[in-house]
C-alpha atoms as a PDB file:
ATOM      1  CA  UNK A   1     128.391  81.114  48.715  1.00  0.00           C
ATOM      2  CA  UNK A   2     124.720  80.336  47.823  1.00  0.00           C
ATOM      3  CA  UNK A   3     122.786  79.860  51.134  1.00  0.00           C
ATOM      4  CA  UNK A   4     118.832  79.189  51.273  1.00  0.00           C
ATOM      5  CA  UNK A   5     117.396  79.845  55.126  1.00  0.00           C
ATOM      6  CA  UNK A   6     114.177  77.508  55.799  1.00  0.00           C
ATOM      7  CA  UNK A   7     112.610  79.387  58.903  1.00  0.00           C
ATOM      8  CA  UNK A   8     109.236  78.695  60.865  1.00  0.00           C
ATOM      9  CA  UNK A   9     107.260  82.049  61.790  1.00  0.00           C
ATOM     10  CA  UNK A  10     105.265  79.783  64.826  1.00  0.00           C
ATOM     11  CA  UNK A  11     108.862  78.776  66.409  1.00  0.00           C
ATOM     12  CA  UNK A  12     109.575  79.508  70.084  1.00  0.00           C
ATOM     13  CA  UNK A  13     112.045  82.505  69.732  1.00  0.00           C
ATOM     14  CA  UNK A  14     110.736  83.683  66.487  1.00  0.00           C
ATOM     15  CA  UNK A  15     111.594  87.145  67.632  1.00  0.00           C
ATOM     16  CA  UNK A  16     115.229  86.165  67.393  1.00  0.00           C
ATOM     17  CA  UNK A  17     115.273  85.576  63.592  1.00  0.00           C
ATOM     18  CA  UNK A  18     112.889  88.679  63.538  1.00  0.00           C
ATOM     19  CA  UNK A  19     116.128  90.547  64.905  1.00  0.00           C
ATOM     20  CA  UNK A  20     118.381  88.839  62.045  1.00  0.00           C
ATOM     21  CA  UNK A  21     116.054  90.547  59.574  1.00  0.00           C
ATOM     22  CA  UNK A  22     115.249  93.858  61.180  1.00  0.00           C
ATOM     23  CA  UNK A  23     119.448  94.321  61.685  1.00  0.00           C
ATOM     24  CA  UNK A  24     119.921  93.496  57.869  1.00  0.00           C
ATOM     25  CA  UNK A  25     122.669  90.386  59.058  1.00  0.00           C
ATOM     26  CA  UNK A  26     121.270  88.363  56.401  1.00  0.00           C
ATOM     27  CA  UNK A  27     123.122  88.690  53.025  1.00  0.00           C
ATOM     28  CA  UNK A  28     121.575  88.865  49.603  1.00  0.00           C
ATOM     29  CA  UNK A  29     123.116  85.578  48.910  1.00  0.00           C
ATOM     30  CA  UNK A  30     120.981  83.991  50.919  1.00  0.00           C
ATOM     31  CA  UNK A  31     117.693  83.417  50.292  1.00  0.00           C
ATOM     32  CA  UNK A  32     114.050  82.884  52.543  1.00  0.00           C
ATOM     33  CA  UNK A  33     111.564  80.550  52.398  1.00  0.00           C
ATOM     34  CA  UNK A  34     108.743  80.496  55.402  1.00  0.00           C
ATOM     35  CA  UNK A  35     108.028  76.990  56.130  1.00  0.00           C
ATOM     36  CA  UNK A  36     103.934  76.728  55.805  1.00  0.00           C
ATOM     37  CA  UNK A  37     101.710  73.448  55.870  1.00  0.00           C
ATOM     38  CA  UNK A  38     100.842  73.960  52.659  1.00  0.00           C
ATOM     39  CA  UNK A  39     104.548  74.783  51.134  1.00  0.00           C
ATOM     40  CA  UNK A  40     106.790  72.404  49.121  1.00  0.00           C
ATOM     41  CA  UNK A  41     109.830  72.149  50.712  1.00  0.00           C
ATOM     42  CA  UNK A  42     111.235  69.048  49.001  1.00  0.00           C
ATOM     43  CA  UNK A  43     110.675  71.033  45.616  1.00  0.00           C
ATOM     44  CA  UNK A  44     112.231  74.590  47.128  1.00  0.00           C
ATOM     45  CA  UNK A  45     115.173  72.847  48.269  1.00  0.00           C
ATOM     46  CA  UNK A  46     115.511  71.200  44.981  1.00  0.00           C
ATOM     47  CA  UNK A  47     115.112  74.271  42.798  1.00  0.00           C
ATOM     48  CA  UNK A  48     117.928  76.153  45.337  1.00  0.00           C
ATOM     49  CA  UNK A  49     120.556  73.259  44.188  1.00  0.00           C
ATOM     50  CA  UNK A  50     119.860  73.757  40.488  1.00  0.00           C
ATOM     51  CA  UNK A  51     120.609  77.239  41.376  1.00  0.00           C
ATOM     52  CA  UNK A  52     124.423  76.258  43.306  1.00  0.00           C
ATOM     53  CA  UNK A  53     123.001  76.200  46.974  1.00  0.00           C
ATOM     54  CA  UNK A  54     125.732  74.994  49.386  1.00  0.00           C
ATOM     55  CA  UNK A  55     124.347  75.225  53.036  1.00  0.00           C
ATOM     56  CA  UNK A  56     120.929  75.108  54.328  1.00  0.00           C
ATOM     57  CA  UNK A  57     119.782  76.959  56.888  1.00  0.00           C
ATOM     58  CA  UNK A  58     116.881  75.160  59.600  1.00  0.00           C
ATOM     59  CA  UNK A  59     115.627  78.237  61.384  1.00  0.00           C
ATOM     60  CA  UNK A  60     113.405  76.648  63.917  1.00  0.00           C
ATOM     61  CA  UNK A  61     112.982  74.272  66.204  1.00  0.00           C
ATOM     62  CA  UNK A  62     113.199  70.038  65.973  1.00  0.00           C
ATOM     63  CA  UNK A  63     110.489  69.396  63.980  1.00  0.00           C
ATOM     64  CA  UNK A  64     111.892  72.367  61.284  1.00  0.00           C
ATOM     65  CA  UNK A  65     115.082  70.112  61.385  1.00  0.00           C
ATOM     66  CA  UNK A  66     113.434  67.094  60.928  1.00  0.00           C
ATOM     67  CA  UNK A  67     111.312  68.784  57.481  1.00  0.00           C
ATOM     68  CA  UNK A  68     114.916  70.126  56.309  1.00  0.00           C
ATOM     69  CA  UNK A  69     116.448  66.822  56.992  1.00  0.00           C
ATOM     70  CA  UNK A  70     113.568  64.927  55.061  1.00  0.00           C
ATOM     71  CA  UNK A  71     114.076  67.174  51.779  1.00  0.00           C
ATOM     72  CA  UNK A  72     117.816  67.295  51.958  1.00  0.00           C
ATOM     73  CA  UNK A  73     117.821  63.024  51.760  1.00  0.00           C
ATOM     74  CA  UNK A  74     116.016  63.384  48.413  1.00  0.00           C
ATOM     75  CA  UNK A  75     118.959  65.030  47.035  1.00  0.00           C
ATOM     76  CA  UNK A  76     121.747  62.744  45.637  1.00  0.00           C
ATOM     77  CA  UNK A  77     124.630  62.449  47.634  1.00  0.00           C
ATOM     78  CA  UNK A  78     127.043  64.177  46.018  1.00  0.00           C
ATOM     79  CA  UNK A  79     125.142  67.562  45.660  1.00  0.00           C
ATOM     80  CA  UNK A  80     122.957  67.214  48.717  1.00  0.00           C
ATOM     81  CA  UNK A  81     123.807  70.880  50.767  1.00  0.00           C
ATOM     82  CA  UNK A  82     125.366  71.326  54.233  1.00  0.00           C
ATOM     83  CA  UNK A  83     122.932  71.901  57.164  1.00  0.00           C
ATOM     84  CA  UNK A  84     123.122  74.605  59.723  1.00  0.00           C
ATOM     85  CA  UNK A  85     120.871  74.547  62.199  1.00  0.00           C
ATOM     86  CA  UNK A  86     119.917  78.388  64.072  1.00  0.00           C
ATOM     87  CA  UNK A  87     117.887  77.078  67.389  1.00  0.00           C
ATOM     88  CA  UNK A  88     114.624  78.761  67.716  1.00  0.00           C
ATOM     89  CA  UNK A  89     112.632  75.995  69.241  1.00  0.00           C
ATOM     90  CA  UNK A  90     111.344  75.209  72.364  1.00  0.00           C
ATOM     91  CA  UNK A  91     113.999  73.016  73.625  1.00  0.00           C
ATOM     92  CA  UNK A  92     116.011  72.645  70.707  1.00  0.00           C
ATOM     93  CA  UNK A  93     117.423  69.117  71.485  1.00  0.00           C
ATOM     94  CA  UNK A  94     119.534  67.968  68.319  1.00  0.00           C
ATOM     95  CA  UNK A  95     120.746  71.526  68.431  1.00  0.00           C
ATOM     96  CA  UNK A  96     122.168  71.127  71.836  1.00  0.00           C
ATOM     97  CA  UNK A  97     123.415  67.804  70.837  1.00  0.00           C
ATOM     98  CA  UNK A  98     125.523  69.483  68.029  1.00  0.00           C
ATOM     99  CA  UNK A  99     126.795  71.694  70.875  1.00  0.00           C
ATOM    100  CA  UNK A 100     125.573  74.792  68.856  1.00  0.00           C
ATOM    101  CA  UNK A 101     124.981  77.940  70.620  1.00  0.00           C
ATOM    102  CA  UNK A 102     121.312  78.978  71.895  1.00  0.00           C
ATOM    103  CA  UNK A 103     122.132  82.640  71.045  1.00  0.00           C
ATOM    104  CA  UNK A 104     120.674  82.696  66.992  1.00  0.00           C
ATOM    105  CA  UNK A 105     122.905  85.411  66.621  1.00  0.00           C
ATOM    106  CA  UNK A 106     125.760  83.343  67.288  1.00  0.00           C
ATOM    107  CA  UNK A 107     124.661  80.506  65.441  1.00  0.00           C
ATOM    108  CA  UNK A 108     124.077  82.491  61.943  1.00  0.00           C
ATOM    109  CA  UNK A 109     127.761  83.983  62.570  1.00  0.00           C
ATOM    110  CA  UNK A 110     129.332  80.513  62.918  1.00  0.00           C
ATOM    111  CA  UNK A 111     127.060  79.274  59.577  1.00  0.00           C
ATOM    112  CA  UNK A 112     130.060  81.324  57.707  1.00  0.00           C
ATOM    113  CA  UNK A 113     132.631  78.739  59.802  1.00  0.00           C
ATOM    114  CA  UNK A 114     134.365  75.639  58.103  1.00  0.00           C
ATOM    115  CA  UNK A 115     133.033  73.476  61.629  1.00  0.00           C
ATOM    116  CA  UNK A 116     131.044  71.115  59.825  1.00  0.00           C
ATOM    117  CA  UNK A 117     131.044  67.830  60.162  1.00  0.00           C
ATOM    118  CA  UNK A 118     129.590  64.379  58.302  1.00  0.00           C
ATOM    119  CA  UNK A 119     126.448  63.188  60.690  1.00  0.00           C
ATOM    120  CA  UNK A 120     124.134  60.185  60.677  1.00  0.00           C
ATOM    121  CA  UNK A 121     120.519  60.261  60.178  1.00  0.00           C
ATOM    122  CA  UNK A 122     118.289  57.459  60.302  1.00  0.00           C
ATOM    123  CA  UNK A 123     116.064  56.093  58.187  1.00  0.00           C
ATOM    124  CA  UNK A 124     112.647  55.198  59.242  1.00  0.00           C
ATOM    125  CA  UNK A 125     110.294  51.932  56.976  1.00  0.00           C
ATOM    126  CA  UNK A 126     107.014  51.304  58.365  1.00  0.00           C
ATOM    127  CA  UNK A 127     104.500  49.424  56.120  1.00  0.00           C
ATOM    128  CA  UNK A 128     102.743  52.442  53.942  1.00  0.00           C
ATOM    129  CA  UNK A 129     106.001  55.125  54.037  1.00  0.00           C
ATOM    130  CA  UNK A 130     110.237  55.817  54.469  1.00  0.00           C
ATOM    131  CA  UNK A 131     111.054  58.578  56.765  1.00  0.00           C
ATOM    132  CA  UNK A 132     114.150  60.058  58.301  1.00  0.00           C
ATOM    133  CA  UNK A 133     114.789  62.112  61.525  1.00  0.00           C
ATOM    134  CA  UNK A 134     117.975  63.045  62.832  1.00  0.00           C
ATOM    135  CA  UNK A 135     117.620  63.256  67.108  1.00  0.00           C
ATOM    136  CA  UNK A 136     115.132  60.780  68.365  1.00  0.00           C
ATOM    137  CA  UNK A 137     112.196  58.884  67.815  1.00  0.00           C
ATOM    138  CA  UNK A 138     109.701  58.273  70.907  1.00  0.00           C
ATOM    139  CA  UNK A 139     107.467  55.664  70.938  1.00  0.00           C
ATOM    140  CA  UNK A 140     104.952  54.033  72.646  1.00  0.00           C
ATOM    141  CA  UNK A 141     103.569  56.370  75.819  1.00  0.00           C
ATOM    142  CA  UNK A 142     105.994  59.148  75.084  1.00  0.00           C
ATOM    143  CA  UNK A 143     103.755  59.787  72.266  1.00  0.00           C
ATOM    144  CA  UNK A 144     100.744  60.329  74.633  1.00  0.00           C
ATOM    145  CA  UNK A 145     102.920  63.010  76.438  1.00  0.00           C
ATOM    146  CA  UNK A 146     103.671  64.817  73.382  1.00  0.00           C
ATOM    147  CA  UNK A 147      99.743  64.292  72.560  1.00  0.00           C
ATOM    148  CA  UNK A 148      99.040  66.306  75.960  1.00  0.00           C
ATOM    149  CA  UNK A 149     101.628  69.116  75.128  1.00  0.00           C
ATOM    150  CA  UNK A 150      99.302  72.701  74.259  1.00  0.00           C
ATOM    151  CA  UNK A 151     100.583  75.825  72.807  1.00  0.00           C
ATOM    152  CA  UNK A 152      99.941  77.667  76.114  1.00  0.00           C
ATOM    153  CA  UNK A 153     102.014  75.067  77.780  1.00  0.00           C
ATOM    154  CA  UNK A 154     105.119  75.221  75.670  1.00  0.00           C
ATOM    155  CA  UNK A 155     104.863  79.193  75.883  1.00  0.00           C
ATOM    156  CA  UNK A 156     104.364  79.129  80.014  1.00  0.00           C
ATOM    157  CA  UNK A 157     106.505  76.339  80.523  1.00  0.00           C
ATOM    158  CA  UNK A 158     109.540  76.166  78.084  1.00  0.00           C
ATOM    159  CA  UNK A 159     111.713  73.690  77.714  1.00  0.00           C
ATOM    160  CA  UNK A 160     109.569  72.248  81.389  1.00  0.00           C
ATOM    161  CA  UNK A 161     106.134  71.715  79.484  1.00  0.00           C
ATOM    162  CA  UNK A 162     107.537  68.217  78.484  1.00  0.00           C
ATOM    163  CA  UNK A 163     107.467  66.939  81.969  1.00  0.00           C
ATOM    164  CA  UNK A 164     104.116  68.901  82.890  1.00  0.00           C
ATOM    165  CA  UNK A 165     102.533  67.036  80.113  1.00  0.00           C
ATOM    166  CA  UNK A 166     103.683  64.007  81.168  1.00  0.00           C
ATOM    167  CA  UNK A 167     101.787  63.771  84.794  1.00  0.00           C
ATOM    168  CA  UNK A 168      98.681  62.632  83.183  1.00  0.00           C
ATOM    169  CA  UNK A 169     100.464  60.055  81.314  1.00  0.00           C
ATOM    170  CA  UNK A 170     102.498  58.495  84.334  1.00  0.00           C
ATOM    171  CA  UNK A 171      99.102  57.992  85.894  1.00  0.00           C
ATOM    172  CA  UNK A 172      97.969  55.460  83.414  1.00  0.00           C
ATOM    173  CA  UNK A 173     101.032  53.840  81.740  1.00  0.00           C
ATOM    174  CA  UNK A 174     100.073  51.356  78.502  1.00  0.00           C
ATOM    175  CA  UNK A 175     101.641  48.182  77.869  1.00  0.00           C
ATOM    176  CA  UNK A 176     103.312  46.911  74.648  1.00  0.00           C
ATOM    177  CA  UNK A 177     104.213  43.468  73.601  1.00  0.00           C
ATOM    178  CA  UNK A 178     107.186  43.579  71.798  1.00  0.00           C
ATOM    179  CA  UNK A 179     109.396  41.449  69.475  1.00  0.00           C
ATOM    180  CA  UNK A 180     112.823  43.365  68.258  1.00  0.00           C
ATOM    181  CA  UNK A 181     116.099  42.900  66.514  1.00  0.00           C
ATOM    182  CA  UNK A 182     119.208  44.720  67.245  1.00  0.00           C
ATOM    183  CA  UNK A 183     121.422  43.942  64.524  1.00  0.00           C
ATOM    184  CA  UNK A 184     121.547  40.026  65.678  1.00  0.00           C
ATOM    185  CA  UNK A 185     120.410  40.111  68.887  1.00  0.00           C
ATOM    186  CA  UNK A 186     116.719  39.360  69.719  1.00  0.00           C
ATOM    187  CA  UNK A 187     114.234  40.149  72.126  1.00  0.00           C
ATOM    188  CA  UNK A 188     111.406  38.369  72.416  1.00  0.00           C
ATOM    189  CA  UNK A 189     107.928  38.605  74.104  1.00  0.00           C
ATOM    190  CA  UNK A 190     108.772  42.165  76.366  1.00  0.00           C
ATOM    191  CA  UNK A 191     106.595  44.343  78.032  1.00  0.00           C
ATOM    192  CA  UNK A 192     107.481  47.293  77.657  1.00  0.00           C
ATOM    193  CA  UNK A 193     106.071  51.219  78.173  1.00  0.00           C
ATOM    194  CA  UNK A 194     108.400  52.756  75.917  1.00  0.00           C
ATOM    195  CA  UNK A 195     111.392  52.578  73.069  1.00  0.00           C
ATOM    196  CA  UNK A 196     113.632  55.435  72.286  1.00  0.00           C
ATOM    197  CA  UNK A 197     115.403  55.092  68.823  1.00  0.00           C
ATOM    198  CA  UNK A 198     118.110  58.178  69.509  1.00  0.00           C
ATOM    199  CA  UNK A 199     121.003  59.625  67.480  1.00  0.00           C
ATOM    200  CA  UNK A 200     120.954  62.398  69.126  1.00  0.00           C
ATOM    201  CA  UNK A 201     121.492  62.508  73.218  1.00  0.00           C
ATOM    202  CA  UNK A 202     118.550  64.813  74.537  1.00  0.00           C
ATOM    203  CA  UNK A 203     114.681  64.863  73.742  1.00  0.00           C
ATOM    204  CA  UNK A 204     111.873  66.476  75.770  1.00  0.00           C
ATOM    205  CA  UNK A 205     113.214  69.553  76.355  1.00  0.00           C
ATOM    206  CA  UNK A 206     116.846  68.424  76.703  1.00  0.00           C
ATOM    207  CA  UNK A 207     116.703  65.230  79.473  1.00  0.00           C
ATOM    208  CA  UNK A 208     119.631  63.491  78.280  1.00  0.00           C
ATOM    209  CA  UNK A 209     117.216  60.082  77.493  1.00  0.00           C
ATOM    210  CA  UNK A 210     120.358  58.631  75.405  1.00  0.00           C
ATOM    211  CA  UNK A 211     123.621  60.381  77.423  1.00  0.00           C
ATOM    212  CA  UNK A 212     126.023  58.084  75.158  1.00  0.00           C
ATOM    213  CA  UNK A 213     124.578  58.560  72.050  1.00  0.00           C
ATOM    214  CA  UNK A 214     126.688  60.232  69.464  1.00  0.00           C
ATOM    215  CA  UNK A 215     125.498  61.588  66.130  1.00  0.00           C
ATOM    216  CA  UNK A 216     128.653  60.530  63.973  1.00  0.00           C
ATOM    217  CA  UNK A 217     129.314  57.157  65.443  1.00  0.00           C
ATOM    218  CA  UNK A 218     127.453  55.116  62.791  1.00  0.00           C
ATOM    219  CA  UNK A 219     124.865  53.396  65.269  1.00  0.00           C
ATOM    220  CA  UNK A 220     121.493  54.126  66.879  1.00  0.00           C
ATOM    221  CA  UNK A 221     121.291  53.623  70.741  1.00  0.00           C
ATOM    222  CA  UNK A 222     118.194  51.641  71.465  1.00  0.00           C
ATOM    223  CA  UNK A 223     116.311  52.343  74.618  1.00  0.00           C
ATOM    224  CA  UNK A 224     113.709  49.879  75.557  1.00  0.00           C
ATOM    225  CA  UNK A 225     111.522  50.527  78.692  1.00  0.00           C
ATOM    226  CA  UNK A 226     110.356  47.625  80.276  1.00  0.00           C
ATOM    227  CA  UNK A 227     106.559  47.663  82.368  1.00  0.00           C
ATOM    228  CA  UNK A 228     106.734  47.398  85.852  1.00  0.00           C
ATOM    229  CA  UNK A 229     105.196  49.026  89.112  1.00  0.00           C
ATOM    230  CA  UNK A 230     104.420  52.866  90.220  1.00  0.00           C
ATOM    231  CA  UNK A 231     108.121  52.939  92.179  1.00  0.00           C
ATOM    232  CA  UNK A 232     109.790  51.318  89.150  1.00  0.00           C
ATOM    233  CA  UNK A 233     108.337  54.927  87.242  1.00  0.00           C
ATOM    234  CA  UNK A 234     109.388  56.766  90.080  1.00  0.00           C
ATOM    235  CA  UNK A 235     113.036  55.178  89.681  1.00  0.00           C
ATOM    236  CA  UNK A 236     112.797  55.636  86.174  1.00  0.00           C
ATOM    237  CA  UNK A 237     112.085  59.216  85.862  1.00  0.00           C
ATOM    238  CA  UNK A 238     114.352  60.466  88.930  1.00  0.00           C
ATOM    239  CA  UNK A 239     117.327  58.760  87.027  1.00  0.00           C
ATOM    240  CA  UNK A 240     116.351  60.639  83.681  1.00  0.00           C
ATOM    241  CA  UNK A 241     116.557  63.603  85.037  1.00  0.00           C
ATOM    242  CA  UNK A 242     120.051  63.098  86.600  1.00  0.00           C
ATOM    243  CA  UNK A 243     121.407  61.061  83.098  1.00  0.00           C
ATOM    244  CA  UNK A 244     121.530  57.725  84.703  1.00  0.00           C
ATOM    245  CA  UNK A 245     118.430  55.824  83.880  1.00  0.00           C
ATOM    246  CA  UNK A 246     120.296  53.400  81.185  1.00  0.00           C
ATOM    247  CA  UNK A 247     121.256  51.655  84.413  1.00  0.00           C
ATOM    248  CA  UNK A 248     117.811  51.111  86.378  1.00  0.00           C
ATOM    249  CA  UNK A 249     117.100  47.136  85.956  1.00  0.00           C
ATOM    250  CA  UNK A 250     113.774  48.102  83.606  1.00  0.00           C
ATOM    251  CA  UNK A 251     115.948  49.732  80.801  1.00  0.00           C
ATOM    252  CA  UNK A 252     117.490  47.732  77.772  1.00  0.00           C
ATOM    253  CA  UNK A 253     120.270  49.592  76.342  1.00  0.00           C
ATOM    254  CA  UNK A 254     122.134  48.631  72.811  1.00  0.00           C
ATOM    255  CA  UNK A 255     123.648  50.157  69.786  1.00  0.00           C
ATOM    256  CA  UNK A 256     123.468  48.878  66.953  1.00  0.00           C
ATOM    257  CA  UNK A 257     122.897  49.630  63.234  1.00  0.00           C
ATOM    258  CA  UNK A 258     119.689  48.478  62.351  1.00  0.00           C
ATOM    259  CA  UNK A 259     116.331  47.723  64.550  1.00  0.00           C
ATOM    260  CA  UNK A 260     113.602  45.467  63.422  1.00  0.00           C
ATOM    261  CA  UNK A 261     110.860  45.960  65.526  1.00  0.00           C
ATOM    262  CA  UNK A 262     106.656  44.623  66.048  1.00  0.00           C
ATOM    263  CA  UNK A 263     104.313  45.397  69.096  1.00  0.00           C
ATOM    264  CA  UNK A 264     101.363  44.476  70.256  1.00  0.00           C
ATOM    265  CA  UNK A 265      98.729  46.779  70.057  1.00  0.00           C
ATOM    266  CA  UNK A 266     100.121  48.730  67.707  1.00  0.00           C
ATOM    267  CA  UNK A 267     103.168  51.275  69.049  1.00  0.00           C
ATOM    268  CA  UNK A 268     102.880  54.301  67.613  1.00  0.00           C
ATOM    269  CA  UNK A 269     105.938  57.250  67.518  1.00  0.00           C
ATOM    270  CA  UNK A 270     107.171  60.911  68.311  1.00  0.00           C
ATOM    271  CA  UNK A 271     109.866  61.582  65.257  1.00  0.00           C
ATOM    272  CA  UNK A 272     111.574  65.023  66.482  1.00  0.00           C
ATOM    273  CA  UNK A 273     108.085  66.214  67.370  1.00  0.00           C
ATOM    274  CA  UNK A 274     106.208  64.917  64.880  1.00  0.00           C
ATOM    275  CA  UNK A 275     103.475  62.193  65.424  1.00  0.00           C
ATOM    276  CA  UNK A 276     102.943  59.202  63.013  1.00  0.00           C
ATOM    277  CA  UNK A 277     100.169  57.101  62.601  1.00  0.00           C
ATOM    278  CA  UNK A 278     102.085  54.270  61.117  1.00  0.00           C
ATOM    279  CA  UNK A 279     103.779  51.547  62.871  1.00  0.00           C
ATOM    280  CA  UNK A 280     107.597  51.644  62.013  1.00  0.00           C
ATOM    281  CA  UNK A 281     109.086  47.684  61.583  1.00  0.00           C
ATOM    282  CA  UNK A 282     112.576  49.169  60.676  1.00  0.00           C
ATOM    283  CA  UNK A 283     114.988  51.611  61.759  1.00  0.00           C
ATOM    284  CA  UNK A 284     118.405  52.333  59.972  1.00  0.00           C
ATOM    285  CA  UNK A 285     120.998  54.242  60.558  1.00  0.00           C
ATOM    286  CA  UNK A 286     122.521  56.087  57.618  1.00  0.00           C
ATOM    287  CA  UNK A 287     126.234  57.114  58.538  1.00  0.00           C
ATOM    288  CA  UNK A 288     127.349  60.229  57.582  1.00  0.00           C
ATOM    289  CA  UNK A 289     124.566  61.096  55.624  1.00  0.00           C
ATOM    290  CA  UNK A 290     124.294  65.299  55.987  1.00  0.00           C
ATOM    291  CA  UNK A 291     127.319  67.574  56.311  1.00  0.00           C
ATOM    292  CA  UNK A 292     125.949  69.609  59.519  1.00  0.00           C
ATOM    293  CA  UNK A 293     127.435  72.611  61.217  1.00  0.00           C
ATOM    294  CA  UNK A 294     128.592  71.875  65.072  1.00  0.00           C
ATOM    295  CA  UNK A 295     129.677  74.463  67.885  1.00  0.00           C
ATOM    296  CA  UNK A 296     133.223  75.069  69.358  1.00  0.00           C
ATOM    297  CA  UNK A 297     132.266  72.285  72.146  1.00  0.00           C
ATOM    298  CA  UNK A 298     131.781  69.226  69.342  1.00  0.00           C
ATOM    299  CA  UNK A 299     134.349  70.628  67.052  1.00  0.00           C
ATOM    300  CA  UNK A 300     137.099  70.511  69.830  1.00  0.00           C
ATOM    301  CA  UNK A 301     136.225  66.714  70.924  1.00  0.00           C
ATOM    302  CA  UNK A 302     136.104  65.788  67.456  1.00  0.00           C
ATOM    303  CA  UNK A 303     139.809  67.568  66.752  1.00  0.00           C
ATOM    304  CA  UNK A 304     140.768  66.121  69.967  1.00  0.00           C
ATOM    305  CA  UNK A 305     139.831  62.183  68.805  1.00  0.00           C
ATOM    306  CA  UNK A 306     141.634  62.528  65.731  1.00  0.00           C
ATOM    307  CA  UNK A 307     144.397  63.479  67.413  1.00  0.00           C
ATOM    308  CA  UNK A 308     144.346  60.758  69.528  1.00  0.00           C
ATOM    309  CA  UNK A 309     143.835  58.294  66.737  1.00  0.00           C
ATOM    310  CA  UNK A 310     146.723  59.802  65.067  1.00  0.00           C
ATOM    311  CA  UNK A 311     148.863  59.131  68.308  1.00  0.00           C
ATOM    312  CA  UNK A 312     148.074  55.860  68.694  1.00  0.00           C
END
């Protein structure tokens, strides 16, 4: 089987992969391409297809996900690769939603497993680009947190250095005025502080911001944060943190397939890490789009629907 491994050298447990190499796990049938700034991944990918690649490797963090997950769309269905993701991130948040294991070593073994599975992705329009991510997009003043986040802080504080970047932030909250469209339900003329568009269930360093989201269900969970006062922020964080917040009176919750969205000033997002400028007006979700590998955890509840489906 013709693997290609996409790995970032500036990822949180870099030293991990560094152990793959040094302990010669890594076969000659797969290949290695460093992911640099300057690098053409959509064009690597590409030329490893031509060449019979079947699974991808994303040796990094989120945001190397989210690059791998951007090439792989540009490859026709049919012959687009399997992804397997080895978690060398900071917080690794889609990973943990696939239930994969933190241990990289473990990971790359169960790369050679038959547990993957057909996810979503979604697909991003805003008026100058198309994008696709496959956990969660942040917008509005969880950008500003990310915006805060420093090298030194993700290196002292881990997986933590999400909610230490977000004191500043919580002290001076902005407000958006919103219009959106979930599938055929509208909202008109909110307030709001934040919207989450999630597939996957964790983001900033694993706080489960969308605990019912489910990467294989065919619908993004919309998460829309409504303004209010300093306790309503109070009440609002405190429930993140225990997985309960889609119930606090200031959150809208839905699923639905496709979100149309405009806000006033201009709300800009976090897309698995990455900041963009432009202001998305459209998110879809793109069912089954990338086979993806999954750990024992997600593999068993998926065996463990089907067999309840057959049952019934």
């Amino acid at each position: 089987m013709r693997r290609l491994m996409i790995w970032n050298g500036g990822s949180g447990k870099a030293v991990a992969f560094q152990r793959l190499l040094d302990q010669d796990r890594i076969c000659d049938a797969t290949q290695l391409y460093e992911l640099t700034r300057d690098g053409d991944l959509k064009a690597r990918i590409a030329e490893a297809v031509e060449d019979g690649c079947e699974v991808v490797l994303a040796a990094g963090g989120d945001g190397t996900v989210n690059a791998v997950v951007n090439a792989l769309m540009h490859i026709e269905t049919a012959r687009r690769p399997r992804l397997a993701i080895l978690p060398l991130g900071t917080a690794n948040d889609f990973a943990a939603t696939l239930t994969l294991p933190d241990d990289v070593g473990r990971a790359f073994e169960l790369s050679y497993t038959n547990q993957f599975l057909p996810m979503d992705v979604v697909k991003i329009h805003a008026h100058n680009f198309q994008r696709y991510f496959a956990n969660i997009a942040a917008g509005g003043n969880s950008v500003r947190v990310s915006e805060e986040l420093t090298d030194d802080m993700k290196t002292r504080w881990g997986a933590f250095c999400y909610l230490r970047g977000g004191l500043p932030v919580l002290a001076d909250l902005q407000t958006f005025h919103i219009n959106a469209q979930c599938d055929s339900e509208q909202f008109s003329a909110i307030d709001c502080w934040a919207i989450l568009v999630a597939n996957g269930k964790t983001n900033a360093g694993r706080i489960a911001v969308a605990p019912k989201a489910a990467p294989n269900d065919g619908l993004l969970d919309v998460i829309i944060i409504r303004d209010g006062t300093i306790l309503d922020i109070v009440d609002i964080v405190s429930q993140a943190l225990l997985g309960s917040y889609l119930e606090c009176e200031q959150v809208i919750y839905r699923q639905a397939r496709r979100l149309q969205l405009h806000s006033e000033p201009s709300m800009r997002f976090t897309i698995d890490g990455e900041v963009i400028d432009e202001e998305p007006v459209e998110f879809e979700v793109v069912p089954g789009a990338i086979s993806m590998l999954v750990g024992d955890e997600f593999w068993a509840a998926q065996a463990h629907q089907e067999s309840l489906s057959v049952t019934r």
